[in-house]
N, C-alpha and C. Protein backbone atom coordinates (compact mmCIF):
# COMPACT_ATOMS: atom_id res chain seq x y z
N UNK A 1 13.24 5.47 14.29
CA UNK A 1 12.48 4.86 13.20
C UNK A 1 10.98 5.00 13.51
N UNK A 2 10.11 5.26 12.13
CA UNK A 2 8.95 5.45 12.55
C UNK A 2 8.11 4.21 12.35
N UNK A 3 7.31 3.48 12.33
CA UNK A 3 6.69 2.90 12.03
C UNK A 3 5.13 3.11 11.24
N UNK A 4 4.79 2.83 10.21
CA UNK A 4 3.95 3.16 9.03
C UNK A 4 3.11 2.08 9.04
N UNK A 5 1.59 1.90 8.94
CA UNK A 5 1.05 0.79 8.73
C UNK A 5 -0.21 1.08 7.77
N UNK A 6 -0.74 0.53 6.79
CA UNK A 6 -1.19 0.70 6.09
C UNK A 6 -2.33 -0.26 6.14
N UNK A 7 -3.53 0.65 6.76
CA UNK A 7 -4.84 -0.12 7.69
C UNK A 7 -5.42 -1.18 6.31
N UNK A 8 -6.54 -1.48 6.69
CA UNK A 8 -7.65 -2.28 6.19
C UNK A 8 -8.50 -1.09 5.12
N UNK A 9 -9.18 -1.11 4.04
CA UNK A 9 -9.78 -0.22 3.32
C UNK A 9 -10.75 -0.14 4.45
N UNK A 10 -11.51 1.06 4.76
CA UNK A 10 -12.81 1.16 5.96
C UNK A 10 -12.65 1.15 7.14
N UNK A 11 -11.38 0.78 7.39
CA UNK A 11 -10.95 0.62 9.03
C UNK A 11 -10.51 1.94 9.26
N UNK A 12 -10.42 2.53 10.81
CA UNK A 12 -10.36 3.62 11.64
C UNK A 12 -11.36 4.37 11.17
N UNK A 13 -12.32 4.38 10.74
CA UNK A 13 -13.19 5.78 9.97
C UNK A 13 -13.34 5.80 8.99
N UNK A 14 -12.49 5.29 7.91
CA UNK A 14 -12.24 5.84 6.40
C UNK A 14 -13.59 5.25 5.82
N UNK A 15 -13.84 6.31 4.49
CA UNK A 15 -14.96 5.25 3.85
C UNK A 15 -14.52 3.91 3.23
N UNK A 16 -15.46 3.22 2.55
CA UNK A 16 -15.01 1.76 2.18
C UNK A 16 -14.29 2.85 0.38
N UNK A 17 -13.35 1.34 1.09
CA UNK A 17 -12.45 1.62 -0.43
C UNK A 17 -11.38 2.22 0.02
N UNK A 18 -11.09 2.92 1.31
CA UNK A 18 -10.35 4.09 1.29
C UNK A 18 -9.48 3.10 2.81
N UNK A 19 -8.17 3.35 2.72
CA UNK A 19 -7.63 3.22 3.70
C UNK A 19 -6.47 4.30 4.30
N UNK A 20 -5.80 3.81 5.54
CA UNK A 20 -5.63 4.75 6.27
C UNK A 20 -3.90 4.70 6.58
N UNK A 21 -3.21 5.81 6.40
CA UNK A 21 -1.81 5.48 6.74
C UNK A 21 -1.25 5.95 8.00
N UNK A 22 -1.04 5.31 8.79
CA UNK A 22 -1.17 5.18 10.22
C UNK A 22 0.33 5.25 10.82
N UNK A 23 1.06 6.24 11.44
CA UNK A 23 2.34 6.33 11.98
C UNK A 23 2.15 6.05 13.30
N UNK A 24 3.35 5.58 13.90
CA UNK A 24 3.40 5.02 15.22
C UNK A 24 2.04 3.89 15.19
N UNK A 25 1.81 3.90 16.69
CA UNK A 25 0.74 2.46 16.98
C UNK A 25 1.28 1.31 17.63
N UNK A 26 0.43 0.87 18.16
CA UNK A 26 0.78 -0.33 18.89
C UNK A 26 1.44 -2.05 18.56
N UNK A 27 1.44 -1.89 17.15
CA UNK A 27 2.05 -2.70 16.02
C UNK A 27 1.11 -3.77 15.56
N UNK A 28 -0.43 -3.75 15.81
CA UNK A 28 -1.99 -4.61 15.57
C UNK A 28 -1.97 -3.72 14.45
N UNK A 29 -3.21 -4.82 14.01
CA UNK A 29 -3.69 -4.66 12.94
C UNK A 29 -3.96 -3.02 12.36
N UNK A 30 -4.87 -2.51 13.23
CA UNK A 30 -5.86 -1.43 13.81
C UNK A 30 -4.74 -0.21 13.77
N UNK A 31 -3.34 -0.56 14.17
CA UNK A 31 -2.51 0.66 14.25
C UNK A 31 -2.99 1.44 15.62
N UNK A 32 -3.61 0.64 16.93
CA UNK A 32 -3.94 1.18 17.64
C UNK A 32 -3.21 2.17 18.35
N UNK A 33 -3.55 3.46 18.83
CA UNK A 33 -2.62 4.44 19.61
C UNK A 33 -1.98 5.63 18.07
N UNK A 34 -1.70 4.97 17.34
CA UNK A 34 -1.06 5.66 16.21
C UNK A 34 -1.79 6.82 15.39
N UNK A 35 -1.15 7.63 14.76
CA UNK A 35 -1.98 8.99 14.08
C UNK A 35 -2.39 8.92 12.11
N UNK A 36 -3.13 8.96 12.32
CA UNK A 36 -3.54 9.05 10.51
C UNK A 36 -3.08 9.93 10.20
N UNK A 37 -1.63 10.03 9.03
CA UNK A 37 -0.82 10.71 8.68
C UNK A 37 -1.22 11.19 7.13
N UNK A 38 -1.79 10.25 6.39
CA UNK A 38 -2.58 9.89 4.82
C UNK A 38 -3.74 9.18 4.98
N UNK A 39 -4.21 9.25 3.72
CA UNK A 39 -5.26 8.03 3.10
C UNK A 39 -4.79 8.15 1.62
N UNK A 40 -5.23 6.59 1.77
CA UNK A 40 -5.27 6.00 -0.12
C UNK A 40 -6.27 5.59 -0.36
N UNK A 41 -6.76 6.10 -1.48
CA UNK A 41 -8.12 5.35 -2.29
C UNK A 41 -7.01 4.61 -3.69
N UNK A 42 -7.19 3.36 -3.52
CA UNK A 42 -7.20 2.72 -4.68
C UNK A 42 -8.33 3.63 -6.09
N UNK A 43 -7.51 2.87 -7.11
CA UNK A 43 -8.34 3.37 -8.35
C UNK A 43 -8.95 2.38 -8.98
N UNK A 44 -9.62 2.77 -10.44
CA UNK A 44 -10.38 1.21 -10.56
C UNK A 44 -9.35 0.44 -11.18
N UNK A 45 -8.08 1.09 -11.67
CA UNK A 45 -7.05 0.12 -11.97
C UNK A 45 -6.51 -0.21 -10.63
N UNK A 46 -6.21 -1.32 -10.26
CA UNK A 46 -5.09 -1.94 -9.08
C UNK A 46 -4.38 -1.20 -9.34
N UNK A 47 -3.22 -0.83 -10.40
CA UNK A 47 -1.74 -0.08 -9.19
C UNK A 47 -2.17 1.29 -9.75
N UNK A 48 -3.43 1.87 -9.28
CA UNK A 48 -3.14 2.68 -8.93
C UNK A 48 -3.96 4.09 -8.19
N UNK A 49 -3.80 4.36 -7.21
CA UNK A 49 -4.13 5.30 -5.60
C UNK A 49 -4.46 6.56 -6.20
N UNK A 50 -4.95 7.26 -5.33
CA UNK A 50 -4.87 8.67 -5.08
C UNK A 50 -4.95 8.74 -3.68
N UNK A 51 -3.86 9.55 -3.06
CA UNK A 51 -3.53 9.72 -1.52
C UNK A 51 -3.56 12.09 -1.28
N UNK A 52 -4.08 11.65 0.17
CA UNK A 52 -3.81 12.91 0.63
C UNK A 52 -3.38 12.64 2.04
N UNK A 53 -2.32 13.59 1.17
CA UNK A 53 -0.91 13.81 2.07
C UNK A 53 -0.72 15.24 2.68
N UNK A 54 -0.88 15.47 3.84
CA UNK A 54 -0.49 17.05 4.36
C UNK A 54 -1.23 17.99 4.05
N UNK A 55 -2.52 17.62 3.23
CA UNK A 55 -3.48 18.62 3.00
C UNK A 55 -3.10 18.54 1.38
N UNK A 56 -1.87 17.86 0.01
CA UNK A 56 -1.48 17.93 -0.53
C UNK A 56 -2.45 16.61 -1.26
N UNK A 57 -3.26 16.77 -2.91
CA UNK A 57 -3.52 14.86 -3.36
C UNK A 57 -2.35 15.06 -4.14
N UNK A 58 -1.84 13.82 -3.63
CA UNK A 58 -0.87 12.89 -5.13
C UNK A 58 -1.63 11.90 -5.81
N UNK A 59 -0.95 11.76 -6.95
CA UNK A 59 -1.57 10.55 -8.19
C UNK A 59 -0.95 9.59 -8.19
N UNK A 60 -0.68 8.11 -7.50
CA UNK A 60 0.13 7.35 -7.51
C UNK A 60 -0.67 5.92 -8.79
N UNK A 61 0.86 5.53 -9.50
CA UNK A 61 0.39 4.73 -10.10
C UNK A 61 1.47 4.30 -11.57
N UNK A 62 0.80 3.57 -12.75
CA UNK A 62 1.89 2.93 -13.90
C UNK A 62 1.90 3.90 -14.64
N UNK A 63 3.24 4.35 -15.07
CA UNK A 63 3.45 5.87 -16.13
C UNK A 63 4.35 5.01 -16.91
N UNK A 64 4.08 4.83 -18.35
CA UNK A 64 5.32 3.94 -19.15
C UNK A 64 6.15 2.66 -18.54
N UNK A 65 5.53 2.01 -17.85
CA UNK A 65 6.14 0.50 -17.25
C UNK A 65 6.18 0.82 -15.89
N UNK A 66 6.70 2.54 -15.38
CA UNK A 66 7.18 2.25 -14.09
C UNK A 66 5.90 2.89 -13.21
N UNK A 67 6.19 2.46 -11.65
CA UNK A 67 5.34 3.18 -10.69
C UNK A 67 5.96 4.87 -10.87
N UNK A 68 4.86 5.46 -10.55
CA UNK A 68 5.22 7.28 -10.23
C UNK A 68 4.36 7.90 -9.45
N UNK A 69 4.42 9.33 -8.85
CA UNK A 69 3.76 9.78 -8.27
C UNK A 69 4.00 11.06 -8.67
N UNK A 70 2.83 11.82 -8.67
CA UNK A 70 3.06 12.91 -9.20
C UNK A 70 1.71 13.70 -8.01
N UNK A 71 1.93 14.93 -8.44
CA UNK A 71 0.75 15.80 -7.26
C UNK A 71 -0.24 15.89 -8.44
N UNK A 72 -1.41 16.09 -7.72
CA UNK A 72 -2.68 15.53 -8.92
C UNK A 72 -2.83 17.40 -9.85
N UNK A 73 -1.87 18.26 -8.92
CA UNK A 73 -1.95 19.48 -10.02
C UNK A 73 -0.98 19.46 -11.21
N UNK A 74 -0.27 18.55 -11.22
CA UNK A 74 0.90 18.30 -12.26
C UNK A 74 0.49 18.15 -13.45
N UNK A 75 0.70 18.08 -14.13
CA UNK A 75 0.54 17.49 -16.07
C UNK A 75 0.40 16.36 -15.37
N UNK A 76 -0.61 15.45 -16.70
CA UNK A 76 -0.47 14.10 -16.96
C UNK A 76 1.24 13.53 -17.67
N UNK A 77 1.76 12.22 -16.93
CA UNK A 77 2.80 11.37 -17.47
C UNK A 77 3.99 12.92 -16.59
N UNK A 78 3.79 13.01 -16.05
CA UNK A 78 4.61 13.60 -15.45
C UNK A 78 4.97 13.08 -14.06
N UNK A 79 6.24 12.82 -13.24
CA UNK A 79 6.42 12.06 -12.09
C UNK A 79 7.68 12.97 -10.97
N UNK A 80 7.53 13.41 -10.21
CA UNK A 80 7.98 13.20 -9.00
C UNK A 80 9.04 12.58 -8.23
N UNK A 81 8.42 11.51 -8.18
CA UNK A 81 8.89 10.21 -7.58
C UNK A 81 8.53 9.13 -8.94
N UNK A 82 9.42 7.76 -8.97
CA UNK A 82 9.56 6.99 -9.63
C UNK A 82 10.11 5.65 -9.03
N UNK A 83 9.28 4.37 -9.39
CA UNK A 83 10.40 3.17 -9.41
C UNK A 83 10.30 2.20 -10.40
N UNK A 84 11.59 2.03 -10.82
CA UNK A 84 12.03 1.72 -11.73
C UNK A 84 12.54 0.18 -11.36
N UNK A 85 12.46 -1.46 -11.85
CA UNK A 85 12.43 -2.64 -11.62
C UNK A 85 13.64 -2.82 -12.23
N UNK A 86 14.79 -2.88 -11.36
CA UNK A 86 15.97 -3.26 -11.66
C UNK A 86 16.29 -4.54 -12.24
N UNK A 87 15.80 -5.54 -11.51
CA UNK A 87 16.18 -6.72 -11.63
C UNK A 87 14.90 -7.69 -11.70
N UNK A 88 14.57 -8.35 -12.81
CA UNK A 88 12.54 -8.70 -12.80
C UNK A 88 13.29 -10.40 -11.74
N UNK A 89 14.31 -10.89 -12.23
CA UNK A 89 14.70 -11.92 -11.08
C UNK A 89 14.51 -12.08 -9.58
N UNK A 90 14.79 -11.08 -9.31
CA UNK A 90 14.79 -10.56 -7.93
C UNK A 90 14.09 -9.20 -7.24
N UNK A 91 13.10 -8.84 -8.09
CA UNK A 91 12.22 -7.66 -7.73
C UNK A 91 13.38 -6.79 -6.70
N UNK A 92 14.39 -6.44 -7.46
CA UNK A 92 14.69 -5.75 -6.54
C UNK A 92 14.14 -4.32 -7.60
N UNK A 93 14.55 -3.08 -7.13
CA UNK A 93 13.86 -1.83 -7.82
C UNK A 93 14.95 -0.87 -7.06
N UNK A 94 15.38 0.31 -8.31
CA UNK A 94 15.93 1.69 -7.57
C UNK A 94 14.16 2.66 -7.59
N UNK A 95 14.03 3.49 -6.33
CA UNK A 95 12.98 4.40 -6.47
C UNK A 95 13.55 5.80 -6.30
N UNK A 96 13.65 6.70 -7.15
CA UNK A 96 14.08 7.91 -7.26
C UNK A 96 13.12 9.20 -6.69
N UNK A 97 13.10 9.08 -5.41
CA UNK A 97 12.25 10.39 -4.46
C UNK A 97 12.48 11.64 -4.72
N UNK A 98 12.28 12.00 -5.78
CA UNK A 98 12.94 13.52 -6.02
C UNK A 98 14.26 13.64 -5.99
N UNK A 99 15.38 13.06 -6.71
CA UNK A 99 16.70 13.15 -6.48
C UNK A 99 17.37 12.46 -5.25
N UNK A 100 16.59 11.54 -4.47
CA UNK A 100 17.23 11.11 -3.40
C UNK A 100 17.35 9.33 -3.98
N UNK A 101 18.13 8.23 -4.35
CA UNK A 101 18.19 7.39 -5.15
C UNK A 101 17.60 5.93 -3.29
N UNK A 102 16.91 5.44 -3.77
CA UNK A 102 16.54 4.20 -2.83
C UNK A 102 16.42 2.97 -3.69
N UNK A 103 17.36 2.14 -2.93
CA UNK A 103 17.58 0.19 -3.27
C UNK A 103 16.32 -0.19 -2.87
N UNK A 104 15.85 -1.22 -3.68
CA UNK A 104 14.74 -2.23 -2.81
C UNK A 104 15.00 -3.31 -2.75
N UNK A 105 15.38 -4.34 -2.11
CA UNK A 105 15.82 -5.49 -2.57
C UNK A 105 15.04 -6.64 -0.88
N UNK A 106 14.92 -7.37 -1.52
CA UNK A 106 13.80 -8.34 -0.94
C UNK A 106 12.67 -9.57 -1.33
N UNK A 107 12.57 -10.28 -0.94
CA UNK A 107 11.10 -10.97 -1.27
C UNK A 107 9.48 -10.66 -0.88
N UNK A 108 9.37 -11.74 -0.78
CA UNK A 108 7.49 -11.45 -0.83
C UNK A 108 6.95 -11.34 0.64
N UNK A 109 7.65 -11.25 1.72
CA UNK A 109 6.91 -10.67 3.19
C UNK A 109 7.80 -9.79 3.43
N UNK A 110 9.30 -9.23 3.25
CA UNK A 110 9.75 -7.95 3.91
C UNK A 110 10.86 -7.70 2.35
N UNK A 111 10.69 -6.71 3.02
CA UNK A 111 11.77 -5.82 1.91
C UNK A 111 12.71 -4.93 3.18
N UNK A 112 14.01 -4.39 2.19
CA UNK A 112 14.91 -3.88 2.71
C UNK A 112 15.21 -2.44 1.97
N UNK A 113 15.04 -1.24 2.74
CA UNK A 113 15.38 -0.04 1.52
C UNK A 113 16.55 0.29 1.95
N UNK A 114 16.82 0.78 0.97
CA UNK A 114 18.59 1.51 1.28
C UNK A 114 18.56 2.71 0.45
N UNK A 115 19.87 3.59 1.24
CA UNK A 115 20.11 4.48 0.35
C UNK A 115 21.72 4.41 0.46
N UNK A 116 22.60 4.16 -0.57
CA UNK A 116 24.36 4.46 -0.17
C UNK A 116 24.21 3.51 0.66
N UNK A 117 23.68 2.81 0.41
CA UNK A 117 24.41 1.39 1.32
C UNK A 117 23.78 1.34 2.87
N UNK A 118 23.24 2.51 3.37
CA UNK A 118 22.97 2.55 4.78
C UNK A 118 21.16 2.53 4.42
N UNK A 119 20.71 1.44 5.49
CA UNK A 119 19.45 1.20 6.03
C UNK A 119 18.76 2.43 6.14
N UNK A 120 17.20 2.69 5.28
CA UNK A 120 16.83 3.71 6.00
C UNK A 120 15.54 2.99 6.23
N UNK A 121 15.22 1.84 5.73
CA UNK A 121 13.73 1.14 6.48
C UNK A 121 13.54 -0.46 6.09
N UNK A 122 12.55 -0.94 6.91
CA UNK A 122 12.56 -2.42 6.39
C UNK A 122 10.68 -2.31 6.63
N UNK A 123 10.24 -3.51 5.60
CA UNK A 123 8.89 -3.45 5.57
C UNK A 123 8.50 -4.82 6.37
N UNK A 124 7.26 -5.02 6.24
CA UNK A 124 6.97 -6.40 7.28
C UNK A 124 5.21 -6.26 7.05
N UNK A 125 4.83 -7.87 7.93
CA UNK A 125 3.44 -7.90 7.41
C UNK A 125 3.15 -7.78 9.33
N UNK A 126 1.70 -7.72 9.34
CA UNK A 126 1.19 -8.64 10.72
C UNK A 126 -0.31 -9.17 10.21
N UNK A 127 -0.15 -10.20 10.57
CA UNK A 127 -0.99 -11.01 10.34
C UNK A 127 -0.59 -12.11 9.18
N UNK A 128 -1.39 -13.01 9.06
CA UNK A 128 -0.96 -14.29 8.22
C UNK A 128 -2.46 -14.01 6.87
N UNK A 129 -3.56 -14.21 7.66
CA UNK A 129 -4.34 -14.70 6.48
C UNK A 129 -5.11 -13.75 5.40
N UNK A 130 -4.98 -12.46 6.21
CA UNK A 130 -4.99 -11.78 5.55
C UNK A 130 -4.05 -10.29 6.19
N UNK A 131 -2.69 -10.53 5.51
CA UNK A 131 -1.77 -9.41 6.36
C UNK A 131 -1.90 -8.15 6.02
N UNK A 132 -1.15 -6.89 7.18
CA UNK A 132 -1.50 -5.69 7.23
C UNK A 132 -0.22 -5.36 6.63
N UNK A 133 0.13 -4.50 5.92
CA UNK A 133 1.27 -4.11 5.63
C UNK A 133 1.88 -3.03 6.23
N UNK A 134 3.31 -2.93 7.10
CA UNK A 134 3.88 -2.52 7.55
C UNK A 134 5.08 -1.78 7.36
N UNK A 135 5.46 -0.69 7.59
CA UNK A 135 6.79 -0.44 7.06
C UNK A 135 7.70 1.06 8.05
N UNK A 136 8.91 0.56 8.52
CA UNK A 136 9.88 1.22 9.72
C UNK A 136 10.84 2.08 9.07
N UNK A 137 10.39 3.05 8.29
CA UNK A 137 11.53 4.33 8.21
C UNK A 137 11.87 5.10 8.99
N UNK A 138 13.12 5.67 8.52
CA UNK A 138 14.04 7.03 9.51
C UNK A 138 12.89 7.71 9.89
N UNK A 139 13.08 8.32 10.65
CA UNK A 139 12.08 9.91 11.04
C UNK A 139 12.26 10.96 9.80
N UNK A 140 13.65 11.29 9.27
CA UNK A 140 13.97 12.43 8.68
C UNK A 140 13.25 12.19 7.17
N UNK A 141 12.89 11.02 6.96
CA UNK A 141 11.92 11.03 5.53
C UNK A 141 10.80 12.09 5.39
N UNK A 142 10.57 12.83 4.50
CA UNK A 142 9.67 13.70 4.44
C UNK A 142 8.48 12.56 4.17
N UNK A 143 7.20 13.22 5.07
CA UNK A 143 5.98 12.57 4.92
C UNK A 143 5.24 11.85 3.52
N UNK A 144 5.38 12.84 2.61
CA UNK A 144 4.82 12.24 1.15
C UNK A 144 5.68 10.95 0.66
N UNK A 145 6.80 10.71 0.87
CA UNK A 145 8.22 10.17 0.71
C UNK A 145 7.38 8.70 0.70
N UNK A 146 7.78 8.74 2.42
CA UNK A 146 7.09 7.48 3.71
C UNK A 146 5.69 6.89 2.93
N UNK A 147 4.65 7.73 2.56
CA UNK A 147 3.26 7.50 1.80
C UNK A 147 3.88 7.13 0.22
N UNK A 148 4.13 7.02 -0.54
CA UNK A 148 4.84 6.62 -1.72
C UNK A 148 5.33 5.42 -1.56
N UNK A 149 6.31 4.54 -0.58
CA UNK A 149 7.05 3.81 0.09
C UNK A 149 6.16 2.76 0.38
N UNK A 150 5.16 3.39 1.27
CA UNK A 150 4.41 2.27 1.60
C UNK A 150 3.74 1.92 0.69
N UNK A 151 2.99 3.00 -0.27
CA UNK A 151 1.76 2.26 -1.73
C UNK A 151 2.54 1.39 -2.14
N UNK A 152 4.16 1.71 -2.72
CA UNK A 152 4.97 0.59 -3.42
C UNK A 152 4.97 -0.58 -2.86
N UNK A 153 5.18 -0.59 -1.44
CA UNK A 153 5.58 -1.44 -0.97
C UNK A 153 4.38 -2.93 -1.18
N UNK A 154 3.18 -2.46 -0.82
CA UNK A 154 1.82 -2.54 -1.27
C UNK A 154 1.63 -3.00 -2.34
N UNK A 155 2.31 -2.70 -3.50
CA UNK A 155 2.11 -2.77 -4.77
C UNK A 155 2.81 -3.84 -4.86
N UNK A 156 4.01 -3.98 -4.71
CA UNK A 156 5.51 -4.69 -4.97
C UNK A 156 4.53 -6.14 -4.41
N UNK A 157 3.95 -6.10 -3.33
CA UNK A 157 3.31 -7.21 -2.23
C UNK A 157 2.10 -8.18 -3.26
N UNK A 158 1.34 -7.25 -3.79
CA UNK A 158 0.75 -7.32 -4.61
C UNK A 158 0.45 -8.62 -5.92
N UNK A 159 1.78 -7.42 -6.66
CA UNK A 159 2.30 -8.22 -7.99
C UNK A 159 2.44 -9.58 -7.51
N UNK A 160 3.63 -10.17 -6.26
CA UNK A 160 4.19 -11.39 -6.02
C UNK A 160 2.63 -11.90 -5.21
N UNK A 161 2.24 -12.11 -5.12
CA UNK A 161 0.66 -12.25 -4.68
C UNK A 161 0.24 -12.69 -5.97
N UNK A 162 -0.13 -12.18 -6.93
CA UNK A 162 -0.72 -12.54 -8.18
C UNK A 162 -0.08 -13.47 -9.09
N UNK A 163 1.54 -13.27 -9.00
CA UNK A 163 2.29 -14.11 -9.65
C UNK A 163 2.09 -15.42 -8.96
N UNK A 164 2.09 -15.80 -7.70
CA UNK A 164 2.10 -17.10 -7.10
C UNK A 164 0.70 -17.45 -7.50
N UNK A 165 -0.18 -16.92 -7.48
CA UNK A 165 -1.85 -17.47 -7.24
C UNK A 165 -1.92 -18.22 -9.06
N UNK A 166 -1.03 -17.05 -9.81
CA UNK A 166 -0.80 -17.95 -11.32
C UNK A 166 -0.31 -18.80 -11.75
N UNK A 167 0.79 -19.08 -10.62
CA UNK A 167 1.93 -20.30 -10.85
C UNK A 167 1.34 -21.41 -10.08
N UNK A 168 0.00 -21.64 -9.37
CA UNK A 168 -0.50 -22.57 -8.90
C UNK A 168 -1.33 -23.15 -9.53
N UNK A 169 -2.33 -22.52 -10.62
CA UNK A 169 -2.88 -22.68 -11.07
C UNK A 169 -2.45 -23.10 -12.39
């Protein structure tokens, strides 16, 4: 399993705004020891990124209700990758990686992905007050995959973030 962490916007180098997707590491904040695999720049809409991946930009973000990702040479409303909100009760979500089908099912600090029933990652925070987001997939995930996974994951973190801050108020 690899471990994925998805820095601070500006942290390791990146410019502000821009953060850093960090494999392996020492499991801190910082992703210390670990390799910058991506970056995401948020857009001026919240959900939604532009990442470079492998020398490759993708367009991550809302296409007709759902998250998608598409490579930024693609048509517009065109997707890739997709997730789709199964259940609005239980945020759980199927995400369709190019023909490969992934469960999400979880609450608001870890999630659980599946594919066919078998584990291929679980997400997690570190830190409390303002947490880093984390996330432990197979090795055999192709890289853009893992970077998709985590924005969602990010995203998914997000939404339930905004929903509570509304239900308090």
């Amino acid at each position: 399993m690899t471990l994925y962490t998805l820095t601070g916007a500006g942290h390791r180098g990146m410019e502000a705004g821009v953060r850093a997707v960090v494999a392996g590491g020492d499991g801190d904040k910082a992703a210390t020891g670990g390799v910058v695999v991506a970056t995401l720049e948020q857009g001026f809409w919240r959900e939604r990124a532009r990442a470079l991946v492998g020398g490759q930009e993708w367009v991550f973000g809302k296409e007709t209700g759902d998250l998608g990702a598409r490579l930024s040479a693609d048509p517009e409303h065109t997707t890739r990758m997709r997730a789709v909100r199964t259940s609005f009760w239980t945020s759980r979500h199927e995400v369709d990686l190019e023909g490969v089908l992934v469960q999400v099912q979880g609450g608001a600090r870890n999630r659980v992905w599946t594919v066919d029933g078998q584990q291929i990652g679980t997400s997690g925070r570190i830190g409390f007050w303002s947490p880093t987001p984390t996330l432990t997939l197979r090795e055999d995930l192709p890289l853009h995959h893992a970077v998709f996974l985590v924005w969602l994951d990010f995203t998914f973190t997000r939404r339930n973030n905004q929903a509570a801050a509304a239900a308090a108020t």
